[in-house]
Protein backbone atom coordinates (compact mmCIF):
# COMPACT_ATOMS: atom_id res chain seq x y z
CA UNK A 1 60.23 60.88 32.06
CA UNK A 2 57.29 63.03 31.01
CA UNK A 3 57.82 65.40 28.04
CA UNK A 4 55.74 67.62 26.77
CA UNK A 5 56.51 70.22 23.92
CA UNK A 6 54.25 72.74 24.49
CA UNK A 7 55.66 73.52 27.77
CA UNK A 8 58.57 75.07 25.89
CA UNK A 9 57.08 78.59 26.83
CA UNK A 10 57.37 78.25 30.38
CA UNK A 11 61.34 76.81 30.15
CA UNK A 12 62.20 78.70 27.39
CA UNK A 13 65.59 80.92 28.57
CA UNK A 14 63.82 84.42 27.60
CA UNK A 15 66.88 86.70 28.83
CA UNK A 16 68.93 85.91 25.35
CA UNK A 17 68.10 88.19 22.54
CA UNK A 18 66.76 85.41 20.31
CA UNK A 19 64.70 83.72 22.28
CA UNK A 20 63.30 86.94 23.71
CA UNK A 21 61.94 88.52 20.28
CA UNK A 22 61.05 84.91 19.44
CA UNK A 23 59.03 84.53 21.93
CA UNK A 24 57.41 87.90 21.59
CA UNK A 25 56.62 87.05 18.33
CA UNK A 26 55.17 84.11 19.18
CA UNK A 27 52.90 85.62 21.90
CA UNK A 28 51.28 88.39 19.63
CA UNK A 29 49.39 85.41 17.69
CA UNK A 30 47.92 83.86 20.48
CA UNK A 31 48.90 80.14 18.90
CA UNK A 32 47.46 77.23 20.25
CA UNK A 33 48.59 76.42 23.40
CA UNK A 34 48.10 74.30 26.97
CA UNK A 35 44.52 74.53 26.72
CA UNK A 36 45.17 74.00 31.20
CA UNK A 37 47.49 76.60 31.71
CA UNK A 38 45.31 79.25 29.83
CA UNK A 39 42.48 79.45 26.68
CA UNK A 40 43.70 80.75 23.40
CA UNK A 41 41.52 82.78 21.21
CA UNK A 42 41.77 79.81 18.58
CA UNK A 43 40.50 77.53 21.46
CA UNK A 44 37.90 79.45 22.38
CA UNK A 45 36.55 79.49 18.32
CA UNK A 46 36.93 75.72 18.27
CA UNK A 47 34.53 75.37 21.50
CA UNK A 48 32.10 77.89 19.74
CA UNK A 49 32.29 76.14 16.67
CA UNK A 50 31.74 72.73 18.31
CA UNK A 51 28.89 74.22 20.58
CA UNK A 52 27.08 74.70 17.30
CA UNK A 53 26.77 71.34 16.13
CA UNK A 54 25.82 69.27 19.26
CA UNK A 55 22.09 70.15 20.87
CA UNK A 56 21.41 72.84 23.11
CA UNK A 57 22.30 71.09 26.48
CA UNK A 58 25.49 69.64 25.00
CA UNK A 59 27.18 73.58 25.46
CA UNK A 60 30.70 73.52 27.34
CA UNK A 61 33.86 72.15 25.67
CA UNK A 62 36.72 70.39 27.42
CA UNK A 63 39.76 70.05 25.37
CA UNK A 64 42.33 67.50 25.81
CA UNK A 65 45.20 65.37 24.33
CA UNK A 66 44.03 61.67 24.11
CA UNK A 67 40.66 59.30 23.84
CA UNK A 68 41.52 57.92 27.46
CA UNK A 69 42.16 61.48 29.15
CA UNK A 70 38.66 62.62 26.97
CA UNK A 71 36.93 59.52 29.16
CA UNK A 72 39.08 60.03 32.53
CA UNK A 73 37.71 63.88 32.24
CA UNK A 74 34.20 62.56 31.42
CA UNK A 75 33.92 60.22 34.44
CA UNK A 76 34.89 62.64 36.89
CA UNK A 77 32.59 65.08 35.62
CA UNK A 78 30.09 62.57 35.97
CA UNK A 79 30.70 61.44 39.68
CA UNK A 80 30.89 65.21 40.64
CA UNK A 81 27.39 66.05 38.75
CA UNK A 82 25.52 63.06 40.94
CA UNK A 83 27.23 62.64 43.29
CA UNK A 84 27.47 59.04 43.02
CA UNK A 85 30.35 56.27 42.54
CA UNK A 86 29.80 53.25 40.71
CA UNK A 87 30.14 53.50 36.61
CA UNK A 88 28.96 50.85 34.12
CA UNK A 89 29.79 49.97 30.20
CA UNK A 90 29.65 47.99 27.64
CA UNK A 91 30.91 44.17 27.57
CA UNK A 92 33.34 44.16 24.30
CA UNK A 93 33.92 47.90 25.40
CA UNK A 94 37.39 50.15 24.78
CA UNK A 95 38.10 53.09 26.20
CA UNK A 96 41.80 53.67 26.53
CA UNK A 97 44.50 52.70 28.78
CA UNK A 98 44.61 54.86 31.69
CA UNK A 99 43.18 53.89 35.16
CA UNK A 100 39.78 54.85 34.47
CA UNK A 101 39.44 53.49 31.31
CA UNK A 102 40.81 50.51 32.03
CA UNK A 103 38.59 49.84 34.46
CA UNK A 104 35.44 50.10 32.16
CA UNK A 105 36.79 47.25 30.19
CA UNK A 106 36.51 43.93 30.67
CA UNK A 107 38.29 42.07 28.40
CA UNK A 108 41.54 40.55 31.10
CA UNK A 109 44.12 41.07 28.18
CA UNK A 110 44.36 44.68 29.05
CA UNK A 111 43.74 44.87 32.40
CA UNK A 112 46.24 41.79 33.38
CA UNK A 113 48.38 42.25 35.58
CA UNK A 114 47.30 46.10 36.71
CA UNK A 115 45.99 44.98 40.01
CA UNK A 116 42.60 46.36 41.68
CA UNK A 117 41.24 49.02 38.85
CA UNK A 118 38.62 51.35 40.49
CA UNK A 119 35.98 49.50 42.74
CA UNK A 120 32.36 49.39 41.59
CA UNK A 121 33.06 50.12 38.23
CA UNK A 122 33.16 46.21 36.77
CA UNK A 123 29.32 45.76 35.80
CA UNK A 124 29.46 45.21 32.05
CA UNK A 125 25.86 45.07 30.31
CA UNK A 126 25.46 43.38 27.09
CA UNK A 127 24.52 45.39 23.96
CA UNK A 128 21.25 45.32 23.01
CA UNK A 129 20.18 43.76 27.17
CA UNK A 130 18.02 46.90 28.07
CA UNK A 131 16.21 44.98 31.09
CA UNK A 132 19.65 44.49 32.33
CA UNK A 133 20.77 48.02 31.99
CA UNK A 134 17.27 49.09 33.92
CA UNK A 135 17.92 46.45 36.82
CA UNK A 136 21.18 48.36 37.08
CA UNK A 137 20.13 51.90 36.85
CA UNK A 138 17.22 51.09 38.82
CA UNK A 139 19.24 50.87 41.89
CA UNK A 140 20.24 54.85 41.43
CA UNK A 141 23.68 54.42 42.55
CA UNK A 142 24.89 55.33 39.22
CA UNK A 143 27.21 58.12 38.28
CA UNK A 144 27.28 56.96 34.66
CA UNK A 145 26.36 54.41 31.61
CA UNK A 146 29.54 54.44 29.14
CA UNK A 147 28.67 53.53 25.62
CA UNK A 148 30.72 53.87 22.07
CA UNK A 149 27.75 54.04 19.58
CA UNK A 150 30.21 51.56 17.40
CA UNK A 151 32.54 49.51 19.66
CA UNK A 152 35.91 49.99 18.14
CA UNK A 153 37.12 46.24 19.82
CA UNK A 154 35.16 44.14 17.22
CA UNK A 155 32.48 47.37 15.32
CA UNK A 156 29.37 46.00 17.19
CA UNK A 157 26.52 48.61 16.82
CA UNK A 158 23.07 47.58 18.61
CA UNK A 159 20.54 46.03 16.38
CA UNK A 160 17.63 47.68 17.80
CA UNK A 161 16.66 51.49 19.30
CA UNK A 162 19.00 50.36 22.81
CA UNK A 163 20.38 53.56 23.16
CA UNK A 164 17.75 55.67 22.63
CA UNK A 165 16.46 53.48 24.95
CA UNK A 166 19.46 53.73 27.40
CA UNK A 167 19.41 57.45 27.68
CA UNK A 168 16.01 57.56 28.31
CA UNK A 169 16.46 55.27 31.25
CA UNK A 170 19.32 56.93 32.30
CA UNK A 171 16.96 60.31 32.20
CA UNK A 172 14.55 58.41 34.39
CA UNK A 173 17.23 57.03 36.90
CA UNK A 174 19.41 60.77 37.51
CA UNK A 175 22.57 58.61 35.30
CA UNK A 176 24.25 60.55 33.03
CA UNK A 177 25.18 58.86 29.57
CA UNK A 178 28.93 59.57 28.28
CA UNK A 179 28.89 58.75 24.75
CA UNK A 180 33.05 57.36 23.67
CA UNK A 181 32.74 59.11 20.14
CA UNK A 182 36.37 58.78 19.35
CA UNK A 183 36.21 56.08 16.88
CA UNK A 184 32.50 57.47 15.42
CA UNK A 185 32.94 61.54 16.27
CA UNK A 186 33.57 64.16 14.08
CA UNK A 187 31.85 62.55 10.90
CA UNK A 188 33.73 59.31 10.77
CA UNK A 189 30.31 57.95 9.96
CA UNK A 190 28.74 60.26 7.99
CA UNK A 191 27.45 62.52 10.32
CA UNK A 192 28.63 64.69 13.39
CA UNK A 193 28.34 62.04 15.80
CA UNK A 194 27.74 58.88 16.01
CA UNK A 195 25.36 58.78 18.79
């Protein structure tokens, strides 16, 4: 069973008398809603607001209703930009439990038992192992290098300047870096972002 509240407007019985000046009330306020079916002029404030506080490239908003659907949206973005496949991440890495996610992780107590996650996406590099992430993105097949600048599966943080490093090399090799900033976003660590 899926269920999903805010889908209330499209079910909602709008011929009884109730419902109907209920739900006109409702619409004149343009409330948050299903960011999919339709932007609401709160949602479209938010993304300004947002837009403001990354840098100037970082300018588009997607909105969506979990970490793992924030990295499932991210990855696909990322194979459509470069046209490329294969995805790699951090060993000790979490990013959710869909598909996708799962399949940037490689710790077997979460993936047991799933069967084949997606192919070419089990390279792991070690934090801090820069010439291994540059052997990898030196082969240009790519799509994208998935970090969390403070792995929420044990709080490792590199000990050097790796991913400054990283995106640089990721500049270099046409990769695009996703940065998992749900454990370290929105000034859980004293500023913006943790990245």
């Amino acid at each position: 069973m899926h269920c999903q509240s805010t889908m209330d407007k499209f079910t909602l019985n709008t011929q009884h008398s109730k419902n109907r000046s209920s739900a006109q009330e409702s619409y004149q306020y343009d409330l948050p809603n299903m960011v999919q079916m339709d932007c609401s002029l709160l949602s479209g404030l938010l993304a300004e607001a947002l837009t403001k506080r990354t840098p100037p490239h970082l300018d588009a908003v997607f909105f969506c209703n979990s970490g793992t659907e924030a990295m499932e949206g991210a990855l696909k973005f990322a194979r459509a930009a470069t046209g490329r496949k294969r995805v790699i991440s951090l060993a000790s890495a979490f990013h959710g439990l869909s598909l996708g996610s799962l399949s940037l992780m490689g710790c077997e107590s979460f993936t047991e038992g799933f069967g084949p996650l997606m192919d070419e996406w089990d390279t792991r590099i070690d934090l801090d192992d820069i010439v291994s992430l540059e052997g990898e993105l030196a082969k240009r097949d790519v799509a994208a290098f998935v970090i969390e600048p403070v792995q929420g599966k044990g709080c490792k943080s590199p000990g050097t300047d790796f991913f400054v490093r990283a995106q640089e090399l990721c500049r270099k090799h046409g990769t695009l870096l996703i940065s998992d900033e749900v454990q370290t976003g929105l000034g859980r660590t004293g500023k913006m972002f943790g990245c």
